[in-house]
C-alpha atoms as a PDB file:
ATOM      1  CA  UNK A   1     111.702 112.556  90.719  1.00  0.00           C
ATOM      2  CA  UNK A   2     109.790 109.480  89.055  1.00  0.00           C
ATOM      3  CA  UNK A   3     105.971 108.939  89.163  1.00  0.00           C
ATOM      4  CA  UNK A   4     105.077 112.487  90.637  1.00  0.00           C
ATOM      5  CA  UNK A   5     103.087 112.609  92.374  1.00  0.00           C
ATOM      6  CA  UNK A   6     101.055 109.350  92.174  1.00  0.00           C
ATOM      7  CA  UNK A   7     103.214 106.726  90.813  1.00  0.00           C
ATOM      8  CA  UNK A   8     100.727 106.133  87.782  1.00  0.00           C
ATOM      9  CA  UNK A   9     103.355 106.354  84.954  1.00  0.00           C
ATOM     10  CA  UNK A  10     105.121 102.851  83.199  1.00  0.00           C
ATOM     11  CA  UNK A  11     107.553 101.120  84.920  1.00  0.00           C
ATOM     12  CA  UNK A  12     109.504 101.795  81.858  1.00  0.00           C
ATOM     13  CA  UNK A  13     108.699 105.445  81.703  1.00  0.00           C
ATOM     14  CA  UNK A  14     109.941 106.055  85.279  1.00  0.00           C
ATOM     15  CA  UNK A  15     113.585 103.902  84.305  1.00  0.00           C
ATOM     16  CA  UNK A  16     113.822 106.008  81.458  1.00  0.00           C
ATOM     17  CA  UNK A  17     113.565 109.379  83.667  1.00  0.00           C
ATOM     18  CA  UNK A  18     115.645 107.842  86.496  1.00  0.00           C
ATOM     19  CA  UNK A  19     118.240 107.221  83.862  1.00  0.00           C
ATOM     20  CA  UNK A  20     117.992 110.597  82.147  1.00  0.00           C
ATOM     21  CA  UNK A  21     118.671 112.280  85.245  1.00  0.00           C
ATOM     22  CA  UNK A  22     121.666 110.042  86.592  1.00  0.00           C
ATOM     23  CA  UNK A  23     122.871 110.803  82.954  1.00  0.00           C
ATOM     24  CA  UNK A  24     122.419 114.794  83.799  1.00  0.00           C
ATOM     25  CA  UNK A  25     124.685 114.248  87.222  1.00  0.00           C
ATOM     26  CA  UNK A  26     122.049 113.148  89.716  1.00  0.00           C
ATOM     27  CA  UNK A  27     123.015 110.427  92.251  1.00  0.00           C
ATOM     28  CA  UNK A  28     119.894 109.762  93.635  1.00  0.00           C
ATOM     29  CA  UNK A  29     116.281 108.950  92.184  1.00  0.00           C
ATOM     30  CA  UNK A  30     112.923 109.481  94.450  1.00  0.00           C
ATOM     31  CA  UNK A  31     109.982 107.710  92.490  1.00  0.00           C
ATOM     32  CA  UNK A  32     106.705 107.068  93.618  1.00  0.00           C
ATOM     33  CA  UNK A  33     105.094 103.760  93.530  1.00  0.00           C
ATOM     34  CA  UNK A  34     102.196 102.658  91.630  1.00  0.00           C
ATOM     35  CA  UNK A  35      99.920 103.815  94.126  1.00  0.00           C
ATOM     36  CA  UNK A  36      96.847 102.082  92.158  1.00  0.00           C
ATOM     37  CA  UNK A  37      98.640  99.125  92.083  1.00  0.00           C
ATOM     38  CA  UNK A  38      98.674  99.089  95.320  1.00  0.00           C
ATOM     39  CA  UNK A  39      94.755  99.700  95.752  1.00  0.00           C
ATOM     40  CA  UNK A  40      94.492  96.686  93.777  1.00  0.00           C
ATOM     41  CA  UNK A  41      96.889  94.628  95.349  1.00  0.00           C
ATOM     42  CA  UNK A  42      98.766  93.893  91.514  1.00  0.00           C
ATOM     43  CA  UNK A  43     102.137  92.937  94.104  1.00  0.00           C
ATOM     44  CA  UNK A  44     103.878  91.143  91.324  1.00  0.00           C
ATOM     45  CA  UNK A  45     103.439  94.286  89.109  1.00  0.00           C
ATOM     46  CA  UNK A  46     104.890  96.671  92.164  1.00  0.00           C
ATOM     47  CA  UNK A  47     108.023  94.232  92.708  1.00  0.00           C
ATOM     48  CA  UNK A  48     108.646  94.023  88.997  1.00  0.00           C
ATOM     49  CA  UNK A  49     108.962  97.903  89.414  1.00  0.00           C
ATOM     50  CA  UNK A  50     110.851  97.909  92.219  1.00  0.00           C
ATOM     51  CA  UNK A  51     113.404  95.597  90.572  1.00  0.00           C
ATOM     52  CA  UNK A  52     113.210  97.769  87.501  1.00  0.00           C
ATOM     53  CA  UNK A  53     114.401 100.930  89.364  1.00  0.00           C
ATOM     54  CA  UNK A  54     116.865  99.229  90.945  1.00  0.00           C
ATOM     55  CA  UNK A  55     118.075  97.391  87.830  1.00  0.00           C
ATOM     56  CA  UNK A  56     117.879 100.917  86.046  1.00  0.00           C
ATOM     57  CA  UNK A  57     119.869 103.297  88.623  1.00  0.00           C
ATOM     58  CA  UNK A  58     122.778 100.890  88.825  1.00  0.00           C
ATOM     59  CA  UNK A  59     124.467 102.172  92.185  1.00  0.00           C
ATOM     60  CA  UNK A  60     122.727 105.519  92.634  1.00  0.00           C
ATOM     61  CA  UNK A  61     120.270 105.763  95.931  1.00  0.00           C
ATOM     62  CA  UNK A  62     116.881 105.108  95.385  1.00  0.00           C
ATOM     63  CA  UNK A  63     114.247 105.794  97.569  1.00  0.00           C
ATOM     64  CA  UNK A  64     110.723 104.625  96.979  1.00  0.00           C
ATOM     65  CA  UNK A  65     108.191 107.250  97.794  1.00  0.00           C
ATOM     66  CA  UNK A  66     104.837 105.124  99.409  1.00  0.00           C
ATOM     67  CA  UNK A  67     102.537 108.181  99.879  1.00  0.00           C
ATOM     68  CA  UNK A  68     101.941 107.127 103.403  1.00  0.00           C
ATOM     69  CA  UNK A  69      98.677 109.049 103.736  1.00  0.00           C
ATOM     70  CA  UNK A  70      96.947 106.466 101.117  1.00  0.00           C
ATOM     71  CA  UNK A  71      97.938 103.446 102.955  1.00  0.00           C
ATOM     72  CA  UNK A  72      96.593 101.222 105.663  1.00  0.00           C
ATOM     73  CA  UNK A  73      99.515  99.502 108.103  1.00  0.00           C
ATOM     74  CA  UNK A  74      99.187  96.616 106.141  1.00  0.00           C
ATOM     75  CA  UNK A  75      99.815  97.943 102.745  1.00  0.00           C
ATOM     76  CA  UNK A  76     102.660 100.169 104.093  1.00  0.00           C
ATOM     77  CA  UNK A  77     104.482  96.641 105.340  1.00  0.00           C
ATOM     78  CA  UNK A  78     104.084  94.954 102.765  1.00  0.00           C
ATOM     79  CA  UNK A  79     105.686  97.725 100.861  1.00  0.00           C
ATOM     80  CA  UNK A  80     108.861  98.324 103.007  1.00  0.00           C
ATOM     81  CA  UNK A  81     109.180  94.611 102.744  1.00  0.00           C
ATOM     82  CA  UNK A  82     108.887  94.603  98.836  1.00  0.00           C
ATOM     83  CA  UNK A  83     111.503  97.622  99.164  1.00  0.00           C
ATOM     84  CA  UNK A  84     113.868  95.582 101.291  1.00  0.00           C
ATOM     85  CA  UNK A  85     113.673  92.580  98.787  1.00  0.00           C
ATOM     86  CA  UNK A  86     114.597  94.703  95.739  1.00  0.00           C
ATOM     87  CA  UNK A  87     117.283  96.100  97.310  1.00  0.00           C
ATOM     88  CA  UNK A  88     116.555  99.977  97.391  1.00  0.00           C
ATOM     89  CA  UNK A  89     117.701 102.445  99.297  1.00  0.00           C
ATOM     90  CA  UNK A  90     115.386 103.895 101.278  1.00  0.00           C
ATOM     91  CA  UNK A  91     111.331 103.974 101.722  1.00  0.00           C
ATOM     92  CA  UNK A  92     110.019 108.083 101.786  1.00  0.00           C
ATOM     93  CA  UNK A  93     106.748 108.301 103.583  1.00  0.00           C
ATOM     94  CA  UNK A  94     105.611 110.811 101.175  1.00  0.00           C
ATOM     95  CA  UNK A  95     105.360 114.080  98.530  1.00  0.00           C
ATOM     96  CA  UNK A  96     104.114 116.199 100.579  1.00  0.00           C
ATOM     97  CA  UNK A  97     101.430 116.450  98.416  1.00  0.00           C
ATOM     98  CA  UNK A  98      99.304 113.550  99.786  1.00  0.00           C
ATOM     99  CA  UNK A  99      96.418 114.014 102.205  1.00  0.00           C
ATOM    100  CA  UNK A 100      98.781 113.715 104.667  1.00  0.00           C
ATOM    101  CA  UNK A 101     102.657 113.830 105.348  1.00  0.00           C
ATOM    102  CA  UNK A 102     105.075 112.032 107.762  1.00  0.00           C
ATOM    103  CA  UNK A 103     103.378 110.736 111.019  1.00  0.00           C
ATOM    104  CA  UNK A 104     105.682 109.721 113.909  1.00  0.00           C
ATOM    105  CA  UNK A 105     104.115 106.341 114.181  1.00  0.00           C
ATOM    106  CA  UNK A 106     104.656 106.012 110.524  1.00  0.00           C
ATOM    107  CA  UNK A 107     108.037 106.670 110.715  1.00  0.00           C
ATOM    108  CA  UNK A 108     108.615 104.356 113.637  1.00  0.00           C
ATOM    109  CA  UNK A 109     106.412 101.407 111.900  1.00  0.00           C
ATOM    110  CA  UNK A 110     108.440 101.554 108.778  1.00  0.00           C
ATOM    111  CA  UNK A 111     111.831 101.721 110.641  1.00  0.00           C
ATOM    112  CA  UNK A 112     111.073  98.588 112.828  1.00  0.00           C
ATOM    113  CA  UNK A 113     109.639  96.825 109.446  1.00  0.00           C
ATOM    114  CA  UNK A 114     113.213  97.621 107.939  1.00  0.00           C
ATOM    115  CA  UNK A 115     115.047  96.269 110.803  1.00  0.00           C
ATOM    116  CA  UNK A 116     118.279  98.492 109.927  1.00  0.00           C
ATOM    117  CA  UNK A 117     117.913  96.945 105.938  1.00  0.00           C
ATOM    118  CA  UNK A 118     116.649  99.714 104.463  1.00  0.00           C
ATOM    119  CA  UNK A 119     116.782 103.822 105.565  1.00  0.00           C
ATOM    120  CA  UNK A 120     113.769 105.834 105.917  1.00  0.00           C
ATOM    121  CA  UNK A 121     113.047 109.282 105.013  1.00  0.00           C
ATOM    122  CA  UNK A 122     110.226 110.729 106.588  1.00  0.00           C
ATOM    123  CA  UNK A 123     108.742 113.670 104.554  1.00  0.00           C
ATOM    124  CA  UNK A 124     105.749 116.351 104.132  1.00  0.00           C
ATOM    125  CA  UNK A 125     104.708 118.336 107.027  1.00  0.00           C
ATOM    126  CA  UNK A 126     108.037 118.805 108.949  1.00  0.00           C
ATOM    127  CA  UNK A 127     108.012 122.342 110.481  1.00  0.00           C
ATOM    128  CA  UNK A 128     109.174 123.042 112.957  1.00  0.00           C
ATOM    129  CA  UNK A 129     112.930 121.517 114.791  1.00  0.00           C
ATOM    130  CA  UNK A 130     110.343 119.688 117.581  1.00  0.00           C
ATOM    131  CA  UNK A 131     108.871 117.968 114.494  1.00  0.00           C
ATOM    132  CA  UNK A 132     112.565 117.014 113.139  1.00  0.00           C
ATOM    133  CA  UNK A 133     113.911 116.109 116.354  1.00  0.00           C
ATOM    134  CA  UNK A 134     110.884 113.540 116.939  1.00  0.00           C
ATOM    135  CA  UNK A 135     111.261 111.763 113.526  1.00  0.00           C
ATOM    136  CA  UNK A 136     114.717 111.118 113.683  1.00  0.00           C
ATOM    137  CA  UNK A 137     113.741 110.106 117.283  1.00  0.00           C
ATOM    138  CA  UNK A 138     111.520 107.306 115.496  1.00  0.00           C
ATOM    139  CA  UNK A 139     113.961 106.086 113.480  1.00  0.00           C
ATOM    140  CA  UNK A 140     114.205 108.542 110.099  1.00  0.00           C
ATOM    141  CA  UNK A 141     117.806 108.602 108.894  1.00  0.00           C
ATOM    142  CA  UNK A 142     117.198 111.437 106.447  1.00  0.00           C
ATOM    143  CA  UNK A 143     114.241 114.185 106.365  1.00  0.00           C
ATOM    144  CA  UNK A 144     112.586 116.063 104.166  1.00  0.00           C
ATOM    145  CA  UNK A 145     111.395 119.518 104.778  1.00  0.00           C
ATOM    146  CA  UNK A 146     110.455 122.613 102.903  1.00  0.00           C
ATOM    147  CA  UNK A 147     110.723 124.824 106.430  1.00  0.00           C
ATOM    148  CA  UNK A 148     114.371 124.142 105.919  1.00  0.00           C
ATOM    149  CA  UNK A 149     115.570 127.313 106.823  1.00  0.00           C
ATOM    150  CA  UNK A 150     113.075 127.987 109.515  1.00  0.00           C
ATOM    151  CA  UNK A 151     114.086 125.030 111.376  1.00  0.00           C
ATOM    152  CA  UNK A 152     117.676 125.803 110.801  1.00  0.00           C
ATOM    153  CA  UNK A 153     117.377 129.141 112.795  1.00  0.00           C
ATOM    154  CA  UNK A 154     114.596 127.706 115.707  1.00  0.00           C
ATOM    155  CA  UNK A 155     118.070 125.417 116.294  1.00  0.00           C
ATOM    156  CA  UNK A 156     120.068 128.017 116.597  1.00  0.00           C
ATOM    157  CA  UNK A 157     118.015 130.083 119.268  1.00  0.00           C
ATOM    158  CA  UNK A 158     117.739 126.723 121.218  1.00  0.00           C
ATOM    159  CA  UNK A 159     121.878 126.674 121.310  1.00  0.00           C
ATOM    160  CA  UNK A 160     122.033 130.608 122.048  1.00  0.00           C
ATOM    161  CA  UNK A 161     119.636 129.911 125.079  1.00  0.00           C
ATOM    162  CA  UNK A 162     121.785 126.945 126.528  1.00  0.00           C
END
């Protein structure tokens, strides 16, 4: 992972570690945008880093981690657009470290904004299989969870019961 956990580090110091891990066998890069770019709407300066990881991991995934709980509806647009335009991967709603993690409305809002062009991966605060089931429900293609193995099991007592 790139920018962890507020995107604050060089454009060039993220490339470097996206490239040091694809060089270590990784085929996908998370980074974090510049979230005080962002705050200061420098757009130009978050594109150019958007193009820069993209340049940088050749044809590895990349998903673009916007640390959803920092953003207003606007910002998060704009940034799913930017993503779109660069040509990554996926947008990541967050570290799970933020004030806040995925949000089914977030989730939803980012996957309409995408319209099918980019993936989303909702993350941070995913429990429980109720709290899976309704993300993918809003449109997450991919989700990230720390209750892994919880959730795993609460599925199968729901199948045992049916």
């Amino acid at each position: 992972m790139s920018g962890f956990p507020l995107g604050f580090e060089t454009v060039e110091i993220k490339a470097k570690a996206a490239m040091t891990a694809l060089a270590a066998g990784a085929d996908e890069i998370d980074y974090v945008v510049n979230l005080g770019a962002v705050k200061g709407e420098e757009y130009k300066l978050i594109a150019s880093e958007m193009e820069a990881m993209r340049r940088a991991t050749e044809n590895a995934v990349v998903k673009v981690i916007l640390e959803t709980g920092y953003l207003n509806q606007h910002e998060m647009e704009r940034l799913c657009q930017m993503a779109v335009d660069s040509g990554l991967d996926f947008v990541k709603t967050s570290t799970g470290l933020g004030p806040s993690g995925a949000s089914v409305a977030e989730v939803r809002l980012l996957a309409e904004w995408g319209q099918g062009r980019i993936k989303v991966k909702a993350a941070g605060g995913i429990r429980t299989i109720q709290d899976l089931e309704a993300m993918v429900g809003a449109g997450a293609h991919r989700i990230g969870t720390s209750a892994g193995k919880e959730i795993v099991a609460q599925a199968a007592e729901i199948r045992g019961k049916q």
